[in-house]
N, C-alpha and C. Protein backbone atom coordinates (compact mmCIF):
# COMPACT_ATOMS: atom_id res chain seq x y z
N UNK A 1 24.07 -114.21 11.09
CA UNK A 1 23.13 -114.83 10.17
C UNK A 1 23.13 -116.34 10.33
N UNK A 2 24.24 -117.12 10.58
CA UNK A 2 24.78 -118.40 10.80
C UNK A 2 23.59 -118.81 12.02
N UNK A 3 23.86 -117.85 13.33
CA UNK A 3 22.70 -118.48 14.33
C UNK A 3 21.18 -118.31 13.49
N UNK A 4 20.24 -117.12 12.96
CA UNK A 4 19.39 -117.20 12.79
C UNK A 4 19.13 -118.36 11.86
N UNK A 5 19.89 -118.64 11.47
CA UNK A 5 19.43 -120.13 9.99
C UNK A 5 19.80 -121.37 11.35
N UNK A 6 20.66 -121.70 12.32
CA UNK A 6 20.35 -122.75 12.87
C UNK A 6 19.29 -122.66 13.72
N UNK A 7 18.60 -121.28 14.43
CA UNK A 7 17.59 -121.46 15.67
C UNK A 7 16.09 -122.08 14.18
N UNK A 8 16.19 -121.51 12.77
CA UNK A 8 15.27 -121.48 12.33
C UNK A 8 15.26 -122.63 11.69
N UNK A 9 16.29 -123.46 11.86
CA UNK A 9 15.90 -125.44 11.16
C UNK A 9 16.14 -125.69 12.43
N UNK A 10 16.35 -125.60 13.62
CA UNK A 10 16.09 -126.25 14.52
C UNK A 10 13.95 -126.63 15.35
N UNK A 11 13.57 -125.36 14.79
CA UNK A 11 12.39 -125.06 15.34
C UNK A 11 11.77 -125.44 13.84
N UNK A 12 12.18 -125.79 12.94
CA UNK A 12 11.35 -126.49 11.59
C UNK A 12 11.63 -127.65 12.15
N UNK A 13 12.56 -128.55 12.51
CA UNK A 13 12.81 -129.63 12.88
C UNK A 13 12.00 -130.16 13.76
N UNK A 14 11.71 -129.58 15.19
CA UNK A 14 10.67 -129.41 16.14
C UNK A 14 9.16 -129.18 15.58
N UNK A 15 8.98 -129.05 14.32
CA UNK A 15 7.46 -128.91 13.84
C UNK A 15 6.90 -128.07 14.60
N UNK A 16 7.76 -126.41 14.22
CA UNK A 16 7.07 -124.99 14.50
C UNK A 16 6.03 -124.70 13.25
N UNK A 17 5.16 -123.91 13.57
CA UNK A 17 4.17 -123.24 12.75
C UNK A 17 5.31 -122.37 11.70
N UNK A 18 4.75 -122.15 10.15
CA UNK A 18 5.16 -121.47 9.61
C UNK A 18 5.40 -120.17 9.85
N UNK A 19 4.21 -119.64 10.45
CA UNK A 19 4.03 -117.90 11.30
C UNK A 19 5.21 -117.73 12.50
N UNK A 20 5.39 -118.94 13.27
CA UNK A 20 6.49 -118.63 14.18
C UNK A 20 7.95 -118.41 13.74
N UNK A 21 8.11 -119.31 12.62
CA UNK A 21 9.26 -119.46 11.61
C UNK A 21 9.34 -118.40 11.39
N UNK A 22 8.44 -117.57 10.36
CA UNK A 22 8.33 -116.13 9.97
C UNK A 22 8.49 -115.11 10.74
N UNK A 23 8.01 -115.00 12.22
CA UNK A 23 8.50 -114.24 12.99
C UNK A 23 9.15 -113.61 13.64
N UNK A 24 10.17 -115.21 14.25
CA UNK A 24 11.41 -114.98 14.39
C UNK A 24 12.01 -114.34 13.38
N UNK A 25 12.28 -114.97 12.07
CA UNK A 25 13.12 -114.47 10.88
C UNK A 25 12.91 -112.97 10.95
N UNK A 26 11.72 -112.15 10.82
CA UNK A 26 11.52 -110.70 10.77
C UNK A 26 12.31 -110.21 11.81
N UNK A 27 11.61 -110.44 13.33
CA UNK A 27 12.59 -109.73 13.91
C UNK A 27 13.72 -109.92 14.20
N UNK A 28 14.54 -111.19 13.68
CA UNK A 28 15.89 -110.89 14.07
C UNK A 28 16.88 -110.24 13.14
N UNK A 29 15.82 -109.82 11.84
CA UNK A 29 16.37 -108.85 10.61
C UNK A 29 16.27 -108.03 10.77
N UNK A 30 14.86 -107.45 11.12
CA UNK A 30 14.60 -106.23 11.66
C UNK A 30 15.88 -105.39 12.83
N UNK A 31 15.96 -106.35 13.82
CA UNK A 31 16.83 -106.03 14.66
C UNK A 31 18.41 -105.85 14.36
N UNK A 32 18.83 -106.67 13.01
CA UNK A 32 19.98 -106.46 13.01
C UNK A 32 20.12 -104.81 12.31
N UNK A 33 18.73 -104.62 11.46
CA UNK A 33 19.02 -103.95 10.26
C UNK A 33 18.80 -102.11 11.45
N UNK A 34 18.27 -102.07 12.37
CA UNK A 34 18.36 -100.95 13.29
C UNK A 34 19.68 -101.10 14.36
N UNK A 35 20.35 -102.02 14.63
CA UNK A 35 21.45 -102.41 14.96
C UNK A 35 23.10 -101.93 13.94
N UNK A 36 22.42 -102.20 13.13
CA UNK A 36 24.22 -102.25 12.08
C UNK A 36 24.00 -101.45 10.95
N UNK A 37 22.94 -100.85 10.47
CA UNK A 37 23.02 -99.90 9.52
C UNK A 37 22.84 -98.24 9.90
N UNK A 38 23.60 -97.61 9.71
CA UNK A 38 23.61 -95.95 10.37
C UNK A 38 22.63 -95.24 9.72
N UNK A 39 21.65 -94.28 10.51
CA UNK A 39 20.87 -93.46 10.34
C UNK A 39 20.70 -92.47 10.52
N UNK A 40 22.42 -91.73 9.69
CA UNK A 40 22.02 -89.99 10.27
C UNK A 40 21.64 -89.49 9.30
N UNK A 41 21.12 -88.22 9.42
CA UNK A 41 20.77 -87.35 8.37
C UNK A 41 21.30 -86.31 8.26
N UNK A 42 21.68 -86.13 6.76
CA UNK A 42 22.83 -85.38 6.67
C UNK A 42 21.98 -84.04 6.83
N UNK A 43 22.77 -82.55 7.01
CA UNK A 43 22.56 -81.17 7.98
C UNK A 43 21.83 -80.71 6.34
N UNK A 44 21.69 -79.95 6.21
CA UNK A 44 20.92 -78.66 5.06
C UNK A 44 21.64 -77.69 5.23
N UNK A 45 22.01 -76.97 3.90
CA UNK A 45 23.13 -75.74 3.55
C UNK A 45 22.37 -74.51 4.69
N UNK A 46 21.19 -74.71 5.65
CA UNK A 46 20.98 -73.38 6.19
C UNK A 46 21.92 -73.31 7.46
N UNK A 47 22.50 -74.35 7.30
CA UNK A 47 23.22 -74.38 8.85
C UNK A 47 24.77 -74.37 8.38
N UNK A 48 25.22 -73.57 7.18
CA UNK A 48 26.43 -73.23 7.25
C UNK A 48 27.12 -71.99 7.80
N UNK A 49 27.91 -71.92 8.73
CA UNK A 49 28.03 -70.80 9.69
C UNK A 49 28.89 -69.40 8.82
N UNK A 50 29.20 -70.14 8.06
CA UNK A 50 30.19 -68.37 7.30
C UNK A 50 29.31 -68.08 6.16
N UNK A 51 27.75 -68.32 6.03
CA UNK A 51 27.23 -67.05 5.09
C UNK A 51 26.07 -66.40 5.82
N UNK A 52 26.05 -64.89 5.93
CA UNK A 52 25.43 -64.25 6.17
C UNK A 52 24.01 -64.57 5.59
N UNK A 53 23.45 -63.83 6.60
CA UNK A 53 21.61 -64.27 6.12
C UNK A 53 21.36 -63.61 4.29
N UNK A 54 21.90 -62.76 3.79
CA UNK A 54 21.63 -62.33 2.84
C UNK A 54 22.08 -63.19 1.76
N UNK A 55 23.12 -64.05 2.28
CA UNK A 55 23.76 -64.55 0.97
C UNK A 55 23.03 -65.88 1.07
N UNK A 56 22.73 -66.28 2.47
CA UNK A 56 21.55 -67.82 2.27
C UNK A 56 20.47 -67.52 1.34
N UNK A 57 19.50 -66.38 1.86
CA UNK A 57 18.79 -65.91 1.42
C UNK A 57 18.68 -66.30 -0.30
N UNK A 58 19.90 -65.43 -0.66
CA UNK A 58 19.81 -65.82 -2.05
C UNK A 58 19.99 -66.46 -2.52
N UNK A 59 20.87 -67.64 -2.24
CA UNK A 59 20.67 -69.03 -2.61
C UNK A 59 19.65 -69.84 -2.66
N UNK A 60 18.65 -69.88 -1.36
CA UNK A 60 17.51 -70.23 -1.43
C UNK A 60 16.53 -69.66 -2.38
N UNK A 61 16.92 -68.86 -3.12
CA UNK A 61 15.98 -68.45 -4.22
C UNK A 61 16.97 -68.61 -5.65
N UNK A 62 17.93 -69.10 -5.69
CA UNK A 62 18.51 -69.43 -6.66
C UNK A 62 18.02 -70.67 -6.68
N UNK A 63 18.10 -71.52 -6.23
CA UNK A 63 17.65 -72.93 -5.68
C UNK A 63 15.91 -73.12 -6.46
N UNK A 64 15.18 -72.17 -5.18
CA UNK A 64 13.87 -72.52 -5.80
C UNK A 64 13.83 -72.31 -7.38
N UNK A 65 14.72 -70.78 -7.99
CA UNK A 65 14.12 -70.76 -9.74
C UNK A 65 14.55 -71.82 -9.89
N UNK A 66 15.63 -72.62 -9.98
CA UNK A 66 15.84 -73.57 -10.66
C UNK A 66 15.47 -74.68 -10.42
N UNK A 67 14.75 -75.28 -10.01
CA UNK A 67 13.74 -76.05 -9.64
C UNK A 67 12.60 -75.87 -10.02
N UNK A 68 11.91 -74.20 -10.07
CA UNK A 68 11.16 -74.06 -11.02
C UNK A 68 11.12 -74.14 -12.34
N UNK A 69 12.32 -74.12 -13.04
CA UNK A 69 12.81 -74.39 -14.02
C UNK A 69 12.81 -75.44 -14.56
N UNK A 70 13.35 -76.49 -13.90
CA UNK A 70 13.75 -77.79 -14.44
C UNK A 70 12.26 -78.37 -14.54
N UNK A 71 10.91 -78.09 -13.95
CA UNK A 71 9.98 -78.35 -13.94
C UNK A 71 8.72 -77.96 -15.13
N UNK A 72 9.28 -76.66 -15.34
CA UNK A 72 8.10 -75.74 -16.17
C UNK A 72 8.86 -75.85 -17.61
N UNK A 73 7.86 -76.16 -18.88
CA UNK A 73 8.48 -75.88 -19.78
C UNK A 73 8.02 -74.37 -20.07
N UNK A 74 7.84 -73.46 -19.92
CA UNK A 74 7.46 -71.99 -20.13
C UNK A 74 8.36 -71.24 -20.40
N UNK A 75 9.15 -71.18 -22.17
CA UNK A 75 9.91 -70.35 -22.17
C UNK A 75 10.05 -68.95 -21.19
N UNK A 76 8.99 -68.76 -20.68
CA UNK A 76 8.94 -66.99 -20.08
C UNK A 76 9.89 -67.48 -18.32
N UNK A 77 9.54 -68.53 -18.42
CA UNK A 77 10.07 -69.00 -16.63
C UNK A 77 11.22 -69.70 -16.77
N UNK A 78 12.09 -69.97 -18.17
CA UNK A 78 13.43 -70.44 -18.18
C UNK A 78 14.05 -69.61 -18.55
N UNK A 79 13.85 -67.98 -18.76
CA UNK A 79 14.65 -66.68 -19.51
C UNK A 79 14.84 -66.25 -18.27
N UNK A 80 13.65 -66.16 -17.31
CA UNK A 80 13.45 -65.19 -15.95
C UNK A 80 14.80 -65.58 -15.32
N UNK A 81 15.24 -67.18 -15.04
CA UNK A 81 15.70 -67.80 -14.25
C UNK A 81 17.28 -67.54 -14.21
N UNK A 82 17.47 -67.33 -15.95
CA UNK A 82 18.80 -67.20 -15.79
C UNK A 82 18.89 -65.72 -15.27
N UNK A 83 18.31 -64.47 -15.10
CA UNK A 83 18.72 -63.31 -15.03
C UNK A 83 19.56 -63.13 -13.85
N UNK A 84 18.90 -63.58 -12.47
CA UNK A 84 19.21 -63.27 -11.20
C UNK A 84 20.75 -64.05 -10.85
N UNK A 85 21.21 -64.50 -12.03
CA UNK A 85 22.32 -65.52 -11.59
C UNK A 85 23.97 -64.77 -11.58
N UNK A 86 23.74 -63.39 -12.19
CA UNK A 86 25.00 -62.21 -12.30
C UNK A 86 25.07 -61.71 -10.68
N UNK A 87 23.64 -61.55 -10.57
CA UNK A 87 23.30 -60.78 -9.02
C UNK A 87 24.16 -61.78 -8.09
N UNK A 88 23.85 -63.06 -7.81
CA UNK A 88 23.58 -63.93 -6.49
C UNK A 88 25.41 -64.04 -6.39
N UNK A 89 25.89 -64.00 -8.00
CA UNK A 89 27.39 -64.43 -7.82
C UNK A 89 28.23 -62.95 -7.40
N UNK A 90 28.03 -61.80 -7.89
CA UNK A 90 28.02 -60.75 -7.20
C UNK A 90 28.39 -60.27 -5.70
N UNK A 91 27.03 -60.54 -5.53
CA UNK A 91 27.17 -60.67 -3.66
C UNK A 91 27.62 -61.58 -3.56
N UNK A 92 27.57 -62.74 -3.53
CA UNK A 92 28.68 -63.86 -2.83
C UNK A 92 29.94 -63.82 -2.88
N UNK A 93 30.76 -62.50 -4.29
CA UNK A 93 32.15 -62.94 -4.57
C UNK A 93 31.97 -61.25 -3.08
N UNK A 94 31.54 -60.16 -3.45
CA UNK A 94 31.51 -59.40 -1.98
C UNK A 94 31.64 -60.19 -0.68
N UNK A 95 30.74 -60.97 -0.17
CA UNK A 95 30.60 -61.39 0.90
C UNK A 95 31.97 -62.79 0.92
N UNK A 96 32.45 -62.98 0.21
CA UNK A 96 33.78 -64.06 0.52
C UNK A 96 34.88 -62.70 0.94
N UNK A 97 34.91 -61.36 -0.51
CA UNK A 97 35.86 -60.22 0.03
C UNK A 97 36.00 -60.08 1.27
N UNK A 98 34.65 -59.59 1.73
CA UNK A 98 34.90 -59.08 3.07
C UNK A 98 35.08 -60.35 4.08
N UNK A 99 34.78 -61.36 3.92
CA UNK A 99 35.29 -62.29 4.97
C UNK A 99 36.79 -63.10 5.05
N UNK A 100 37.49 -62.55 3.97
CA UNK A 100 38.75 -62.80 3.78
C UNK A 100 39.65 -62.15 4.00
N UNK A 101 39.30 -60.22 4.01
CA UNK A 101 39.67 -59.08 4.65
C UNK A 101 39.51 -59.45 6.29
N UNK A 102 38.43 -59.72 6.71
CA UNK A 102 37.76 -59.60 8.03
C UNK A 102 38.99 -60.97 8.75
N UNK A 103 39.30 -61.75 8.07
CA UNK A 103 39.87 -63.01 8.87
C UNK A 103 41.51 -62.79 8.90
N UNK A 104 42.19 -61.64 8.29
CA UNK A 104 43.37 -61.45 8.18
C UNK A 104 44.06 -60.63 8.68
């Protein structure tokens, strides 16, 4: 930052255009800020390798009601939402069984 503030009173000093002033300044921010700040993106729960398609499955629809939920005030669509939630934990405490049997 130290160089960009001396190249940029050196070239005010020199009686640069304001636009050139400005220019420089952008891109050498620009450049630091694709330079030194990290840009990964973190993965999505479909790419976790120990649940079977059935048990994603149902998460992804546990997911959407409640999202439909938090959205709709429709008593009839916040009763629906809780029902399926005995089911999804159900199969998932099955599908940990058998993968805890299966790994031993």
């Amino acid at each position: 930052m130290i160089e960009i503030h001396e190249k940029i009173r050196n070239l005010a000093s020199n009686g640069s255009s304001t636009e050139e002033l400005w220019l420089l300044f952008k891109t050498q921010i620009n450049q630091r800020v694709i330079n030194h700040i990290p840009h990964k993106i973190a993965k999505q729960k479909v790419s976790l390798p120990w649940l079977i398609p059935n048990v994603r499955k149902h998460i992804c629809r546990r997911d959407r009601l409640y999202t439909r939920k938090k959205k709709s005030a429709d008593p009839k669509i916040t009763s629906n939402s809780k029902k399926p939630g005995k089911k999804y934990r159900k199969n998932y405490a099955v599908h940990t069984r058998e993968a805890s049997i299966g790994c031993s």
